[in-house]
Protein backbone atom coordinates (compact mmCIF):
# COMPACT_ATOMS: atom_id res chain seq x y z
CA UNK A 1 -13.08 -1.60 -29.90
CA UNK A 2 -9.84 0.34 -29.87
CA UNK A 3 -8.28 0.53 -26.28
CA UNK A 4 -8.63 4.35 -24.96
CA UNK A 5 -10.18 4.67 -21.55
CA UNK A 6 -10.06 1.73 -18.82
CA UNK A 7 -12.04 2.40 -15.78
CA UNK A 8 -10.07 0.68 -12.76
CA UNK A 9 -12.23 -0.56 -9.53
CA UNK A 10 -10.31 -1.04 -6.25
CA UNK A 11 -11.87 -2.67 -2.64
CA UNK A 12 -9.55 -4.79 -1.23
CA UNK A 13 -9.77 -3.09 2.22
CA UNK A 14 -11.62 -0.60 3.44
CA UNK A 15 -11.61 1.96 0.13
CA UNK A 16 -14.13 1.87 -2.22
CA UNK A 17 -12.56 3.70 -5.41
CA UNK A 18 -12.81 3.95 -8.91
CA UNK A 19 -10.51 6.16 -11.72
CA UNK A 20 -10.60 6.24 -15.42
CA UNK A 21 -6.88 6.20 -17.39
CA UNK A 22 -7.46 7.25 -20.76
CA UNK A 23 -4.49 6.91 -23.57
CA UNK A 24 -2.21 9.61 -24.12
CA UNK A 25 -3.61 11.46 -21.11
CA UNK A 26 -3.14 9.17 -18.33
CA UNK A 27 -5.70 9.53 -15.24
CA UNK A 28 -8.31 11.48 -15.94
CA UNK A 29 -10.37 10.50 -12.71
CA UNK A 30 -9.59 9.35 -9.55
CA UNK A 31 -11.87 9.03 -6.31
CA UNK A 32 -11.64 7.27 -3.07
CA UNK A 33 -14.00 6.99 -0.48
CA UNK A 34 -12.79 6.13 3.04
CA UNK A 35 -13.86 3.90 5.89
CA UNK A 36 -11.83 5.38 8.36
CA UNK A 37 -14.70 6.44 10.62
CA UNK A 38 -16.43 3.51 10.70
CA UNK A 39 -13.56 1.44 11.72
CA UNK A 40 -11.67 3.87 14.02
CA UNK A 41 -13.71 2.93 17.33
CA UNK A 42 -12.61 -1.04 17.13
CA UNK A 43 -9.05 -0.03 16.24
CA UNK A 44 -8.54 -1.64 12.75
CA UNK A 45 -10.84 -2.61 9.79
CA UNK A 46 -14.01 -5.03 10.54
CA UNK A 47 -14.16 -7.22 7.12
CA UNK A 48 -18.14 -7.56 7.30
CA UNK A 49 -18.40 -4.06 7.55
CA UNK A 50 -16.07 -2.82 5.06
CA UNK A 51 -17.74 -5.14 2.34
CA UNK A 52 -21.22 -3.62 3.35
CA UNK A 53 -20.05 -0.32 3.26
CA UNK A 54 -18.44 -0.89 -0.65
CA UNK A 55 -21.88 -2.44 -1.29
CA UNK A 56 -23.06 1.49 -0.60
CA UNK A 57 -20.55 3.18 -2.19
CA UNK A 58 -19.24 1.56 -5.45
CA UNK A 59 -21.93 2.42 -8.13
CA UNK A 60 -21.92 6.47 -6.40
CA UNK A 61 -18.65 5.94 -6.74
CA UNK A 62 -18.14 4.63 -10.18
CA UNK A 63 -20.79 6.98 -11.33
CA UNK A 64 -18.68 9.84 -9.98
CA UNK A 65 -15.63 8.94 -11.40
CA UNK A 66 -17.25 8.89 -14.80
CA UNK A 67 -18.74 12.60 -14.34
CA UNK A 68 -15.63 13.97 -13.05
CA UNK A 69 -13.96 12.81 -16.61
CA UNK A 70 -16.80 13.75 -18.82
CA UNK A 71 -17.75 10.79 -19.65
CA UNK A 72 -20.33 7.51 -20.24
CA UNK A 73 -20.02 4.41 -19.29
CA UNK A 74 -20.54 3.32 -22.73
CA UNK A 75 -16.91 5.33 -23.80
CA UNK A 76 -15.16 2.91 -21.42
CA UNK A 77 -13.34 0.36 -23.43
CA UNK A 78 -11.86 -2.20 -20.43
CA UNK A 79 -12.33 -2.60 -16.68
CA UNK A 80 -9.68 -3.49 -14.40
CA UNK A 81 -10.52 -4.74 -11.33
CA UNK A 82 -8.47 -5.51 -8.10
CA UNK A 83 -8.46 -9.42 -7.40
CA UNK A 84 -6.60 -9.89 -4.43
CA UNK A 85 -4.50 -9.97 -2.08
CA UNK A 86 -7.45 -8.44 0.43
CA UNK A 87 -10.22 -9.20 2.48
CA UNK A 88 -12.56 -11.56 0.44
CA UNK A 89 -15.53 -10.09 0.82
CA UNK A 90 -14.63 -6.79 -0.31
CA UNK A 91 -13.06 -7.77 -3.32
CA UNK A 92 -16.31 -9.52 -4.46
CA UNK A 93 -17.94 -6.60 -4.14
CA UNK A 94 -15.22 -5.00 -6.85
CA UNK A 95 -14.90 -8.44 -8.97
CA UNK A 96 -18.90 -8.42 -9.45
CA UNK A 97 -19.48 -4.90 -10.12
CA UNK A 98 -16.52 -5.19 -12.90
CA UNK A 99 -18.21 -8.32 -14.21
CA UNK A 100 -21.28 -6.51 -14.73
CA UNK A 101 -19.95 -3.86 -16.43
CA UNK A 102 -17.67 -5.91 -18.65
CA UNK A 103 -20.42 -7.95 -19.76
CA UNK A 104 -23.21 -5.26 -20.34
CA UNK A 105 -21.18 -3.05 -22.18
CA UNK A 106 -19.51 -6.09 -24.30
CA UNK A 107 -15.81 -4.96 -23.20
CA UNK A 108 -12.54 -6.79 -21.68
CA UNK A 109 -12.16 -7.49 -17.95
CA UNK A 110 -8.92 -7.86 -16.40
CA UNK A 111 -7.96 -8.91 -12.73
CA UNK A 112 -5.03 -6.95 -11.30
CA UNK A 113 -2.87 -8.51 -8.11
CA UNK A 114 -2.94 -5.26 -5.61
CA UNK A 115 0.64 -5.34 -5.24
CA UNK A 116 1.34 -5.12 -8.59
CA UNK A 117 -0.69 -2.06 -8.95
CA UNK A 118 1.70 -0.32 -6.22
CA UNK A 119 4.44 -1.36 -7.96
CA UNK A 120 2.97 0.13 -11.16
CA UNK A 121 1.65 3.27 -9.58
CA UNK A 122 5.59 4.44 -9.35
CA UNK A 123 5.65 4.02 -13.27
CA UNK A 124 2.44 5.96 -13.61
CA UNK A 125 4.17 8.80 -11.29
CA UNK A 126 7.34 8.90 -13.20
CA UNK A 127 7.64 7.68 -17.12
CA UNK A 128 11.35 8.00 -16.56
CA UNK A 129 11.72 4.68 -14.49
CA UNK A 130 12.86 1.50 -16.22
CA UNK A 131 13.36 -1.64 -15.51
CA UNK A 132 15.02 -3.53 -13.72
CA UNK A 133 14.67 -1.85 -9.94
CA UNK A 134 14.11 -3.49 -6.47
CA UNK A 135 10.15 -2.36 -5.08
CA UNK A 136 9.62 -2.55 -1.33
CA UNK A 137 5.60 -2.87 -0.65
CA UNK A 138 5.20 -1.48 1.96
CA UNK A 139 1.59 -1.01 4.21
CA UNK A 140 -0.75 -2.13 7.03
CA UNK A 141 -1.53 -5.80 5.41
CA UNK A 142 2.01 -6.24 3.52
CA UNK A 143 5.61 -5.80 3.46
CA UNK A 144 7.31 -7.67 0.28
CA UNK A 145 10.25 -6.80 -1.40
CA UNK A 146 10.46 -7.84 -5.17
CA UNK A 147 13.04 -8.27 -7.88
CA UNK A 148 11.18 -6.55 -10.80
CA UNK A 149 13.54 -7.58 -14.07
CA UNK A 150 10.48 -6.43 -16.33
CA UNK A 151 6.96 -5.47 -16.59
CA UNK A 152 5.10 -9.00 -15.23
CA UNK A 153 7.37 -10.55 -14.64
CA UNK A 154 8.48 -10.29 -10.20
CA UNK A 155 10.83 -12.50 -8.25
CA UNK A 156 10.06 -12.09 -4.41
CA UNK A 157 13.52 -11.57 -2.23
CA UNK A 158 11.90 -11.11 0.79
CA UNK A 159 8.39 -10.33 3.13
CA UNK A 160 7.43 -10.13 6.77
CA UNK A 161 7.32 -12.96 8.69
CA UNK A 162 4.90 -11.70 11.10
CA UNK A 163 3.61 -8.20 11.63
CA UNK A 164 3.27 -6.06 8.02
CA UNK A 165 4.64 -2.41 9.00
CA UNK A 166 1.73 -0.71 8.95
CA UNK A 167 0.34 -3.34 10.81
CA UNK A 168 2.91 -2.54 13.27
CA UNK A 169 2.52 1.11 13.54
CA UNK A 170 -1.43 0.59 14.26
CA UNK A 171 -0.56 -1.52 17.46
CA UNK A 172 1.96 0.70 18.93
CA UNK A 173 -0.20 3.78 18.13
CA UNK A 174 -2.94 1.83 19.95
CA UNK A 175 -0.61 1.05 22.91
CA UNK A 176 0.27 4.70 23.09
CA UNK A 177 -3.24 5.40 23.00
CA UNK A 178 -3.87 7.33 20.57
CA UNK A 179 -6.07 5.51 17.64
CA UNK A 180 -6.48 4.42 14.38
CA UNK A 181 -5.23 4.57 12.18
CA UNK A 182 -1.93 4.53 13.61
CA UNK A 183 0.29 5.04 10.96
CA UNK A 184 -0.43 9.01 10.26
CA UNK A 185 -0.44 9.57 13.69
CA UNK A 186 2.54 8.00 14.59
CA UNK A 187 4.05 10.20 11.98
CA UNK A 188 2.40 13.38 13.03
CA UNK A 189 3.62 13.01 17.02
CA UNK A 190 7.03 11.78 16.35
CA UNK A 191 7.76 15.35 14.62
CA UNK A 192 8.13 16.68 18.11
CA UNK A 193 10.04 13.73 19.78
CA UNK A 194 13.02 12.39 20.29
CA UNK A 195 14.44 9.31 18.22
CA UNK A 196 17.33 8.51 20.02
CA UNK A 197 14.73 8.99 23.45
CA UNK A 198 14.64 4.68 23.12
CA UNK A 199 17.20 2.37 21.35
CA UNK A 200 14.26 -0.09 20.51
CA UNK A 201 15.86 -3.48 18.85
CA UNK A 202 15.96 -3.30 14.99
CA UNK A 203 14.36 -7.08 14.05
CA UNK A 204 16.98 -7.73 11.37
CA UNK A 205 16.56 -11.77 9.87
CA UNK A 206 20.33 -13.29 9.74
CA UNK A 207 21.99 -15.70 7.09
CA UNK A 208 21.48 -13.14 4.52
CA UNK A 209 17.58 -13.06 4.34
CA UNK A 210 16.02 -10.30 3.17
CA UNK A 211 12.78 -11.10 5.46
CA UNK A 212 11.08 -8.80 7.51
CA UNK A 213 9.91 -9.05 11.36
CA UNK A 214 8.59 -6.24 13.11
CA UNK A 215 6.65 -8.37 15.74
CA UNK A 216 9.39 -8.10 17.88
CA UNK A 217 9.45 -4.59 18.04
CA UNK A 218 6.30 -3.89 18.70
CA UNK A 219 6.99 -5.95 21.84
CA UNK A 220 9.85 -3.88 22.84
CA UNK A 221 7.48 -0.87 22.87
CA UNK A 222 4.78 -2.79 25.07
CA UNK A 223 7.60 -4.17 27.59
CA UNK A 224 9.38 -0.58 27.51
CA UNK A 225 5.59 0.90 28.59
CA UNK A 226 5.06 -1.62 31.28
CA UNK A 227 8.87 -1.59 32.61
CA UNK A 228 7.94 2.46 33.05
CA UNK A 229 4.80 1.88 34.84
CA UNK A 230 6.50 -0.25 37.41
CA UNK A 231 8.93 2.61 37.95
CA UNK A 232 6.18 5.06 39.15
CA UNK A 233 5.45 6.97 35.69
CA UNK A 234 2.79 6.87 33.52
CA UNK A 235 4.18 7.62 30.04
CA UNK A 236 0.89 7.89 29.00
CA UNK A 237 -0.03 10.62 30.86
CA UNK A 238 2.92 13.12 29.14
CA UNK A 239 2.55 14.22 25.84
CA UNK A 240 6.56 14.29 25.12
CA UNK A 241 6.95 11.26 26.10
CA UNK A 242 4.75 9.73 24.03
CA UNK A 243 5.92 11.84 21.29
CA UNK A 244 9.75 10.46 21.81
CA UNK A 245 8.49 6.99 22.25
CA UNK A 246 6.30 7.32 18.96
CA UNK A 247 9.83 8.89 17.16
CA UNK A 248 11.93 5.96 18.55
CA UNK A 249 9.50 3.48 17.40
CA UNK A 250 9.32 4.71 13.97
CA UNK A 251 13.35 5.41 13.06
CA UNK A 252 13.57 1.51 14.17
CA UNK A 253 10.83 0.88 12.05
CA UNK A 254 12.07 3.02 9.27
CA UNK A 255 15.58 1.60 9.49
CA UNK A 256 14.56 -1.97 9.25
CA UNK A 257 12.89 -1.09 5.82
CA UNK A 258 15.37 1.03 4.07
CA UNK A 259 18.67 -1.14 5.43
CA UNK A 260 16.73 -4.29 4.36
CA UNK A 261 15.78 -3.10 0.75
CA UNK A 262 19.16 -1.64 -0.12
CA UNK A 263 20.60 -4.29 1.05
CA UNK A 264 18.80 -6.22 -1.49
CA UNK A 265 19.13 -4.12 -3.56
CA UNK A 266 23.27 -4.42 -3.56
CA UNK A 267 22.73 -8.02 -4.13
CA UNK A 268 20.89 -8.05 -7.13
CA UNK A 269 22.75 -5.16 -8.87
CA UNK A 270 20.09 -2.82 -8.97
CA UNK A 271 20.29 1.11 -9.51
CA UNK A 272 17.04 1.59 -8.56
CA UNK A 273 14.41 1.62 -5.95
CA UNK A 274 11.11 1.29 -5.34
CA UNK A 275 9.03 2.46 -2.61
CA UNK A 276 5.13 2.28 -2.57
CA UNK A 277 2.25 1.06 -0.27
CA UNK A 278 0.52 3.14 2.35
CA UNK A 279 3.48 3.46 4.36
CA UNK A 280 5.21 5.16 1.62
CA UNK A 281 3.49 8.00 2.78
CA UNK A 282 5.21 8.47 5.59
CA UNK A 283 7.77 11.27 4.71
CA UNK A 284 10.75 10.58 7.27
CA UNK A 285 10.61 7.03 6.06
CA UNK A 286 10.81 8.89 2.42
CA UNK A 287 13.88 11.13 3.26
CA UNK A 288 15.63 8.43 5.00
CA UNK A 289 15.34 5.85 2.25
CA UNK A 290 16.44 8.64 -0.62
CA UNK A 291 19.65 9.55 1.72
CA UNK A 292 20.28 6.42 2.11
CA UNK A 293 20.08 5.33 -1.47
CA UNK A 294 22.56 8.01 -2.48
CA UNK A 295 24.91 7.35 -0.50
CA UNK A 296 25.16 4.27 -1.83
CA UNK A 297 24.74 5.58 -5.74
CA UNK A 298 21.23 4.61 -6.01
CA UNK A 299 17.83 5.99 -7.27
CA UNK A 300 15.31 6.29 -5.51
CA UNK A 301 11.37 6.37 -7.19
CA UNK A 302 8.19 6.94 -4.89
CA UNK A 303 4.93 7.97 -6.23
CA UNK A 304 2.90 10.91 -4.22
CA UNK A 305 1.31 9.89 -1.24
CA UNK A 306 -1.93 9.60 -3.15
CA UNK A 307 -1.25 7.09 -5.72
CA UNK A 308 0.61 5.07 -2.24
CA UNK A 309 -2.41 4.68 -0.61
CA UNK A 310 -4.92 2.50 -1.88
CA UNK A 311 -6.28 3.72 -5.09
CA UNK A 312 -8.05 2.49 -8.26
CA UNK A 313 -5.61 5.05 -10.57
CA UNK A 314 -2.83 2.39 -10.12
CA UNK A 315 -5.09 -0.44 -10.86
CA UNK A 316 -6.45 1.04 -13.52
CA UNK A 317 -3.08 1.70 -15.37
CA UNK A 318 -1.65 -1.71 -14.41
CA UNK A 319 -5.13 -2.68 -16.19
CA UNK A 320 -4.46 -0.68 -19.53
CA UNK A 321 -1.18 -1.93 -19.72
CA UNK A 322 -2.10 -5.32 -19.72
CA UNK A 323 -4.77 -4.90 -21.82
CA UNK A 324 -2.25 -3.40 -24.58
CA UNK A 325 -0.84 -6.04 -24.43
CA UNK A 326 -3.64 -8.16 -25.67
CA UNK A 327 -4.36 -9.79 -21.92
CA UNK A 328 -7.28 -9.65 -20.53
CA UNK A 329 -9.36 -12.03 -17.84
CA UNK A 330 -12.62 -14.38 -18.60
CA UNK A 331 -15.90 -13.82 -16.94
CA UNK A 332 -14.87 -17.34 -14.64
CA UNK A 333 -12.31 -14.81 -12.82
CA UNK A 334 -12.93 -15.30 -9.06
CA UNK A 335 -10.72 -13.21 -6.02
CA UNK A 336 -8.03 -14.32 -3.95
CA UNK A 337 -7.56 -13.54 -0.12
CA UNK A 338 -4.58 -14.25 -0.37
CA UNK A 339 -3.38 -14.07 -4.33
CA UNK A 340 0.25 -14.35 -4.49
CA UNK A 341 2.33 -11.99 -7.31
CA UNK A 342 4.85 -14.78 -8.27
């Protein structure tokens, strides 16, 4: 069967999606169906949950995907399927439905690491990058920086030793008091505060690692908020304040990332940058990392916000490119928790 249109499948978390890249075209189909609602009253994703609710939701929406581009399932000519890194349970949901399809319709399956699909969503955004660049990952359950020298073929520099950013930005946002998840919210408050309102300590690893820890400041948010109480105000009681708290907390965030990666950057001779993961989305992390990056005589590349977040276009391309290249995955394929990329 000549290799035209891959349908990808993605439920490593708590988004059930599905997209269809076809040759020539690129995506043709792309829909994701949040769990936001159902985890937003315990303040972060419930595994058993999320893998019941993709139990509901991935043939509607596979099915939907397929109408939207006009076609059958029986014009799909390869499914790629996210493996891992994730929560296990939802990623069987994914791997099994894939399975199924691979085997009824008599077509290649191919397992796709989830951070190699953000890396490769920036190529799907922008034909124009090339190898070799530096790729921060950056969301709620990672923070890696990679060496990319080609397609495949990753060297990891550095990753969080603790907290993943978006990890952190859900705690402080739930310390603030103001819910999940915390990341977009964060963002939207800080617009109105003050940056410089709290130095908070930038969690920078020594002896030239390019490691991440953000654990630490989180903790200087929580001790900052208790250290206020005991002077007689409530900072959770004023809206500015929380606003300049939320602003401080994110340009220390935000400057840990970008001084980090072009740091790394520098030291493997790279031009060019990466950004991508959920966190990506987050447009003053955006603007700082591009400013930053030409200062310095760097590129910087970072897909829209919709192919950062969790999606099944980016798996779906990483999919048809390694089917094109005559790799594909046998029906023993099982998922990974915790699947590493090199």
């Amino acid at each position: 069967m000549t290799l035209k249109r891959i349908l990808g499948i993605e439920t490593s978390c708590d988004e059930t999606a599905a997209a269809v890249y076809e040759e020539g075209r690129g995506v043709i189909s792309n829909l994701i169906s949040s769990q936001v609602d159902i985890h937003a009253r315990f303040g972060g994703v419930v595994p058993e949950l999320a893998s019941r609710r993709h139990l509901e939701m991935i043939h509607p929406i596979i099915e939907e995907a397929l109408s939207r581009a006009n076609l059958d399932l029986s014009e799909i000519s390869g499914v790629a399927v996210t493996v891992g890194p994730g929560l296990i349970g939802s990623l069987l949901v994914g791997l099994s439905v894939a399975k199924a399809v691979a085997y009824v319709q008599k077509i290649p399956l191919v397992g796709v690491n989830h951070l190699e699909g953000h890396i490769m969503a920036a190529q799907l955004a922008d034909s124009s990058l090339k190898f070799p660049f530096t790729a921060l990952v950056v969301s709620g359950g990672h923070t890696h920086l990679f060496q990319v020298e080609r397609e495949g073929n990753y060297r990891l520099l550095g990753r969080t030793r603790d907290d993943a950013a978006g990890e952190a930005f859900d705690k402080v946002a739930k310390l603030l008091g103001l819910g999940y998840p915390g990341g977009p919210i964060i963002e939207k408050i800080a617009q109105s505060g003050d940056p410089e309102y709290v130095h908070f300590p930038r969690g920078m690893v020594g002896n030239g690692s390019f490691d991440f820890s953000f654990s630490g400041l989180k903790t200087a948010v929580y001790y900052f908020l208790e250290r206020t109480k005991t002077e007689g105000r409530n900072p959770l009681e004023g809206k500015q304040i929380k606003a300049d708290i939320a602003a401080s907390f994110q340009q220390a965030a935000i400057e840990m990332c970008a001084k980090t990666t072009l740091r790394a950057a520098k030291a493997t001779g790279s031009f060019r940058i990466v950004l991508v993961g959920g966190v990506a989305c987050n447009y003053a992390l955006r603007l700082f990392m591009r400013q930053a990056a030409e200062e310095e005589g760097l590129k910087l590349y970072s897909p829209p916000p919709s192919l950062c977040t969790d999606n099944a276009a980016m798996i779906a391309f990483a999919g048809y490119r390694r089917l094109s290249q005559g790799k594909s995955s046998p029906f023993s394929l099982n998922a990974s928790a915790r699947l590493p990329l090199v």
